[in-house]
N, C-alpha and C. Protein backbone atom coordinates (compact mmCIF):
# COMPACT_ATOMS: atom_id res chain seq x y z
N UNK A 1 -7.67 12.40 8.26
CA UNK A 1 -9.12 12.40 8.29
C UNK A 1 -9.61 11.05 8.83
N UNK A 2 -11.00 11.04 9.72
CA UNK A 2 -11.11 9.70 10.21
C UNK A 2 -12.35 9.84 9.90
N UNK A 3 -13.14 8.76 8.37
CA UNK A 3 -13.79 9.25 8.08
C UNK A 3 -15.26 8.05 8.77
N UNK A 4 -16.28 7.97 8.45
CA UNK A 4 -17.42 7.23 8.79
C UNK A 4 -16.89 5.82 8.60
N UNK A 5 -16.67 5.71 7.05
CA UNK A 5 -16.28 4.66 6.48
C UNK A 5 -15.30 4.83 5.71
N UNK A 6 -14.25 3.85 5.53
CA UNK A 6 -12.73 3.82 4.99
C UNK A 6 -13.07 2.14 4.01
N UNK A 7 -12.45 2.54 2.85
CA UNK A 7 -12.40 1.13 1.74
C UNK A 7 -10.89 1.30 1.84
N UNK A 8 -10.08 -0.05 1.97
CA UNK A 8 -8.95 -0.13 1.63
C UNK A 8 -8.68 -1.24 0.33
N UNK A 9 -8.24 -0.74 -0.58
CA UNK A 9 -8.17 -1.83 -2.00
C UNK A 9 -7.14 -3.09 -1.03
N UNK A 10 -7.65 -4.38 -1.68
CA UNK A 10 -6.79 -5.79 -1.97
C UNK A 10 -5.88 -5.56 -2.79
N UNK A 11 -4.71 -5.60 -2.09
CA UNK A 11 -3.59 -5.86 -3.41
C UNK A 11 -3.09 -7.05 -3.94
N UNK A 12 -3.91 -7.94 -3.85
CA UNK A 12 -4.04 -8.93 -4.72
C UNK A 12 -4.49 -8.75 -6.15
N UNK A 13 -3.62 -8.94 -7.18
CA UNK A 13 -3.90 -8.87 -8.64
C UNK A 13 -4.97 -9.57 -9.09
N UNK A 14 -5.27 -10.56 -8.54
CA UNK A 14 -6.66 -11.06 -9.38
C UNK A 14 -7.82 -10.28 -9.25
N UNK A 15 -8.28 -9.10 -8.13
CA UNK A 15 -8.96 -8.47 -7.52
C UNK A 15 -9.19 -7.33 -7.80
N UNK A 16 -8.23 -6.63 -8.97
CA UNK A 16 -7.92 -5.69 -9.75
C UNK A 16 -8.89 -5.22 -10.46
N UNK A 17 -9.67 -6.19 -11.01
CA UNK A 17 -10.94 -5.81 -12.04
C UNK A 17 -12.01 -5.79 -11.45
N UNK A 18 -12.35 -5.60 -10.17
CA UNK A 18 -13.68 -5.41 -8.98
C UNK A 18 -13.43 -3.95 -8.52
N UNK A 19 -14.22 -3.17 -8.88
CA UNK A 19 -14.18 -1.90 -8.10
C UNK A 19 -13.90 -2.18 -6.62
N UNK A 20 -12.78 -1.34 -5.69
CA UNK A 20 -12.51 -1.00 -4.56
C UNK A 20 -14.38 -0.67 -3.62
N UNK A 21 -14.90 0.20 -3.49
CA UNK A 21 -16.27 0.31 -3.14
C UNK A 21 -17.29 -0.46 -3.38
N UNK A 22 -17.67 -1.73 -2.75
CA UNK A 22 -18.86 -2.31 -3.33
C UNK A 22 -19.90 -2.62 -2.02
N UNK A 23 -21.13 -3.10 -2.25
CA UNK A 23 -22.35 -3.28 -1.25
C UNK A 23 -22.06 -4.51 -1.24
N UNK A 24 -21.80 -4.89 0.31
CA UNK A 24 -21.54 -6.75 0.48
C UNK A 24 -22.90 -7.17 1.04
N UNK A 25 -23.79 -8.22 0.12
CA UNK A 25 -24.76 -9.06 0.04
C UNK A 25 -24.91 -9.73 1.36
N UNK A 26 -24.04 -10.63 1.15
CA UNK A 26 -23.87 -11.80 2.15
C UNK A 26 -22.25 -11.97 2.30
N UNK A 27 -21.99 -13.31 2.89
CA UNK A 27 -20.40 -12.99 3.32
C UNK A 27 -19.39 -14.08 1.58
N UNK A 28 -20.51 -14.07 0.81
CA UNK A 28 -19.66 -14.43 -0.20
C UNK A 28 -19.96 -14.05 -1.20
N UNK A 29 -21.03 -12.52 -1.42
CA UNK A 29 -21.69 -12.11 -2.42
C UNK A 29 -21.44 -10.14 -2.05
N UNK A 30 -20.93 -9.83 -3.18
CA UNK A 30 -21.16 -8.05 -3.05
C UNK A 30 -21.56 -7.64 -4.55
N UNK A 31 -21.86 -6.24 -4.67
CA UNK A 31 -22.00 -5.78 -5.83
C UNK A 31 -21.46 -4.11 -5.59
N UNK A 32 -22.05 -3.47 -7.19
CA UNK A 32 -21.78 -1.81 -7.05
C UNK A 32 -23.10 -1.54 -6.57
N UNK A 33 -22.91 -0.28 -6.12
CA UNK A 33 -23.87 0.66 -5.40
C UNK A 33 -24.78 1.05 -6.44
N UNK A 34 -26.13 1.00 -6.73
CA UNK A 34 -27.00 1.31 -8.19
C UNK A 34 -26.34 3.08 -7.97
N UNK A 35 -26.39 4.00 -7.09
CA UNK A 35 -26.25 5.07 -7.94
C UNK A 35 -25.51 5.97 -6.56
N UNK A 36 -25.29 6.97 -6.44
CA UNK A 36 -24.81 8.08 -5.23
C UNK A 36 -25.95 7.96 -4.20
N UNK A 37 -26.89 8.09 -4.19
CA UNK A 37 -27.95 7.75 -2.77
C UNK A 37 -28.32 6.90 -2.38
N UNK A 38 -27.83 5.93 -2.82
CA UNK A 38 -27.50 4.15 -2.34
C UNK A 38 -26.60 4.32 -1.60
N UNK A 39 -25.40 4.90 -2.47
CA UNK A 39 -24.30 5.02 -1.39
C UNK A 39 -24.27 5.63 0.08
N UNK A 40 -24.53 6.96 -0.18
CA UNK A 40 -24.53 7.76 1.04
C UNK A 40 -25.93 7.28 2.00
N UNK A 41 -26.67 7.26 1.21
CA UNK A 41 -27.68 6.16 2.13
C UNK A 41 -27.13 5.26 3.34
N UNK A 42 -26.54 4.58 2.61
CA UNK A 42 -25.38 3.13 3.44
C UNK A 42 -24.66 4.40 4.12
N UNK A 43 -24.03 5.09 3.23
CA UNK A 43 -22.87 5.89 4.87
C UNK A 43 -23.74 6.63 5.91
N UNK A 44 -25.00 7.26 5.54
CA UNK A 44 -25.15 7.46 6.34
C UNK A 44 -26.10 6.97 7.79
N UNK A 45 -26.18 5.62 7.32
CA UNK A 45 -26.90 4.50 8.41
C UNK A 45 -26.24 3.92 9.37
N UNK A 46 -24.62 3.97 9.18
CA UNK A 46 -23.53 3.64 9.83
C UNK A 46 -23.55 4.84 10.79
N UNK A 47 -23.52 4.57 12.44
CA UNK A 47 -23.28 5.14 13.47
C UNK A 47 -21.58 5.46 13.80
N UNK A 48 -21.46 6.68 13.39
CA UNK A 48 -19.86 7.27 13.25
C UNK A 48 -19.58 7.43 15.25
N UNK A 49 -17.96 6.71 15.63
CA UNK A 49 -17.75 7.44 16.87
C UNK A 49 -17.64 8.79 16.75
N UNK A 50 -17.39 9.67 18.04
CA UNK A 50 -17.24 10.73 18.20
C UNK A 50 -16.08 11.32 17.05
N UNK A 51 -14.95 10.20 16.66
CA UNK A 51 -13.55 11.15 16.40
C UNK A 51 -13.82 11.43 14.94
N UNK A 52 -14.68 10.98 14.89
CA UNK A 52 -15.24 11.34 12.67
C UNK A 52 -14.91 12.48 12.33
N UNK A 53 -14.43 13.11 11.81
CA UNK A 53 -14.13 14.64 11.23
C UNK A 53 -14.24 14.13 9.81
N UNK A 54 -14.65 13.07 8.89
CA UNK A 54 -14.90 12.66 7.38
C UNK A 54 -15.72 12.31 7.30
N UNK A 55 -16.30 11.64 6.17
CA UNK A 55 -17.41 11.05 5.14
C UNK A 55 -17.13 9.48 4.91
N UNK A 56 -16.26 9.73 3.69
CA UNK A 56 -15.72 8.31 3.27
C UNK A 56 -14.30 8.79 2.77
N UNK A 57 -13.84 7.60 3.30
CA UNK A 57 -12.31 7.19 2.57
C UNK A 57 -12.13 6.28 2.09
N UNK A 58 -10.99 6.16 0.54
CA UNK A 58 -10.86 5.28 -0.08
C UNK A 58 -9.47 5.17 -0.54
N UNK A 59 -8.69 4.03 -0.29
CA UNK A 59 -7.23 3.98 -0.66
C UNK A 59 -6.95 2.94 -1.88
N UNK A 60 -6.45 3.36 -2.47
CA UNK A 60 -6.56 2.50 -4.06
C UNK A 60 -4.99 1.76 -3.68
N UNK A 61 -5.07 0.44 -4.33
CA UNK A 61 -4.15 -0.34 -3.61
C UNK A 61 -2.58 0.10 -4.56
N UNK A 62 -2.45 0.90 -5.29
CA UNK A 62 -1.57 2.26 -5.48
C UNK A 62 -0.69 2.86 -4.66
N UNK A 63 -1.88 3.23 -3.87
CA UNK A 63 -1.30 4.28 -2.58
C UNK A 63 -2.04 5.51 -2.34
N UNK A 64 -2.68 5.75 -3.68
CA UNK A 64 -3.42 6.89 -3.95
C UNK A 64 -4.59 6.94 -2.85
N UNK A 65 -4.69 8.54 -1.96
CA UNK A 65 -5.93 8.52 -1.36
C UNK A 65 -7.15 9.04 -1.97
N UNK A 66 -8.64 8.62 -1.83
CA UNK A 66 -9.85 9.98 -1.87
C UNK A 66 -10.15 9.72 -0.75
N UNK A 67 -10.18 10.80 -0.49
CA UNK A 67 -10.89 11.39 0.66
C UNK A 67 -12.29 12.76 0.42
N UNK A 68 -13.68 12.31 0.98
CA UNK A 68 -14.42 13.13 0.74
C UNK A 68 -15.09 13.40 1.92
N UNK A 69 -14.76 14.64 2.05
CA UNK A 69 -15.10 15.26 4.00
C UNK A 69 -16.97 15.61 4.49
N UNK A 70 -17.22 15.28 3.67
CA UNK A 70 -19.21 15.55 3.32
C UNK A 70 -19.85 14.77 1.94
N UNK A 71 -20.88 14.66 2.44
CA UNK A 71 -21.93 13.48 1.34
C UNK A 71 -21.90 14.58 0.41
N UNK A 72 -21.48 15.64 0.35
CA UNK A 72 -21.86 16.62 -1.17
C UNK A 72 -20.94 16.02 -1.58
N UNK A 73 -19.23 16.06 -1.09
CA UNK A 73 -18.40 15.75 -2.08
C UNK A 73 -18.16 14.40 -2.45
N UNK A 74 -18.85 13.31 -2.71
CA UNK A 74 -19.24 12.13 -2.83
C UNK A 74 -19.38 12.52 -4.52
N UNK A 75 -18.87 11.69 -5.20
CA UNK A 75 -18.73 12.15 -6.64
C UNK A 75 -20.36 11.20 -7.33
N UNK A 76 -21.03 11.97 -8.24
CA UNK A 76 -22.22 11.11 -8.67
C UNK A 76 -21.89 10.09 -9.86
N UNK A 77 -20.62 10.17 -10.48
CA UNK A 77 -19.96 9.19 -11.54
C UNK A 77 -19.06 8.34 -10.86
N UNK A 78 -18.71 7.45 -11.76
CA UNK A 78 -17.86 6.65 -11.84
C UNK A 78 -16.28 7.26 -11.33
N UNK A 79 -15.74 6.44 -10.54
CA UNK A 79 -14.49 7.33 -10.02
C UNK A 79 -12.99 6.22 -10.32
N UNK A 80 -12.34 6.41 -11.54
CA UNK A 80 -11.02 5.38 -11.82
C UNK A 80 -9.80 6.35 -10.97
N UNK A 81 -9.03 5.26 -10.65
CA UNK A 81 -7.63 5.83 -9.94
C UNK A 81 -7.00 6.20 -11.62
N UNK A 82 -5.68 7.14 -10.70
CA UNK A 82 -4.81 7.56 -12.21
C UNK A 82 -4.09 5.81 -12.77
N UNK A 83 -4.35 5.08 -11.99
CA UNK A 83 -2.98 3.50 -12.10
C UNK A 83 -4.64 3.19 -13.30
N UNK A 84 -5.48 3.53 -13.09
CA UNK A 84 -6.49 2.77 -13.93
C UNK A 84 -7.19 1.87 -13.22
N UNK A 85 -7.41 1.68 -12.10
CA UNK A 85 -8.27 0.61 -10.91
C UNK A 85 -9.56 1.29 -10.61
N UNK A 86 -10.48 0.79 -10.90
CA UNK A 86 -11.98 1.38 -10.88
C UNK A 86 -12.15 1.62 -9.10
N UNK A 87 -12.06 2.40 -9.01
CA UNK A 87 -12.36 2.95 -7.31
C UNK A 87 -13.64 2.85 -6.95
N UNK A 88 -15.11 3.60 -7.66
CA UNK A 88 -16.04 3.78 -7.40
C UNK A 88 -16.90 3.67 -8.72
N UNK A 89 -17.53 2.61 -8.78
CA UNK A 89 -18.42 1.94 -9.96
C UNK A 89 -19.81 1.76 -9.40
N UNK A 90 -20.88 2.69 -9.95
CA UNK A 90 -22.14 2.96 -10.00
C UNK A 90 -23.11 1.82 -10.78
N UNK A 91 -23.78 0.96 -10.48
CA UNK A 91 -24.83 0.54 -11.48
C UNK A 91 -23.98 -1.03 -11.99
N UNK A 92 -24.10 -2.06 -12.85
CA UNK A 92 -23.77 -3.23 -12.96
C UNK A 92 -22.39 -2.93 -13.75
């Protein structure tokens, strides 16, 4: 899948306790997304090339993929990998 936007986790251990998905501020400031239409908001302001056949992708520094092929399947909660690494964290 080649999606709009792709998060790839840091596998750096100190980095572990920052959700994978966050809104970058400035180039030394990010946060979480307040809620699901923040998010897809942001994905969908991003100008996709032609080869897009996805939404968003997210690789948990695991190995584990999500992949969600449309803004429906964009989950409205909180999304933890099975390793326990917060993937997708809504709100502070």
């Amino acid at each position: 899948m080649k999606p709009i936007v792709e998060y790839q986790a840091n596998k750096l251990p100190f980095v572990l306790e920052m959700p994978i998905v966050r809104k970058r501020l400035t180039n030394s400031s990010d946060r979480n997304f307040n809620d699901k239409a923040e998010f897809t908001a942001f994905v969908d302001s991003i100008r996709p090339s032609l080869r897009v056949d996805g939404y968003v992708g997210v690789t948990c520094s695991c190995g584990k993929k999500y992949e969600y092929a449309a803004k429906n399947d964009v989950p409205s909660s909180n999304v933890v990998c099975t390793c326990g690494r917060d993937v997708l964290i809504y709100g502070s």
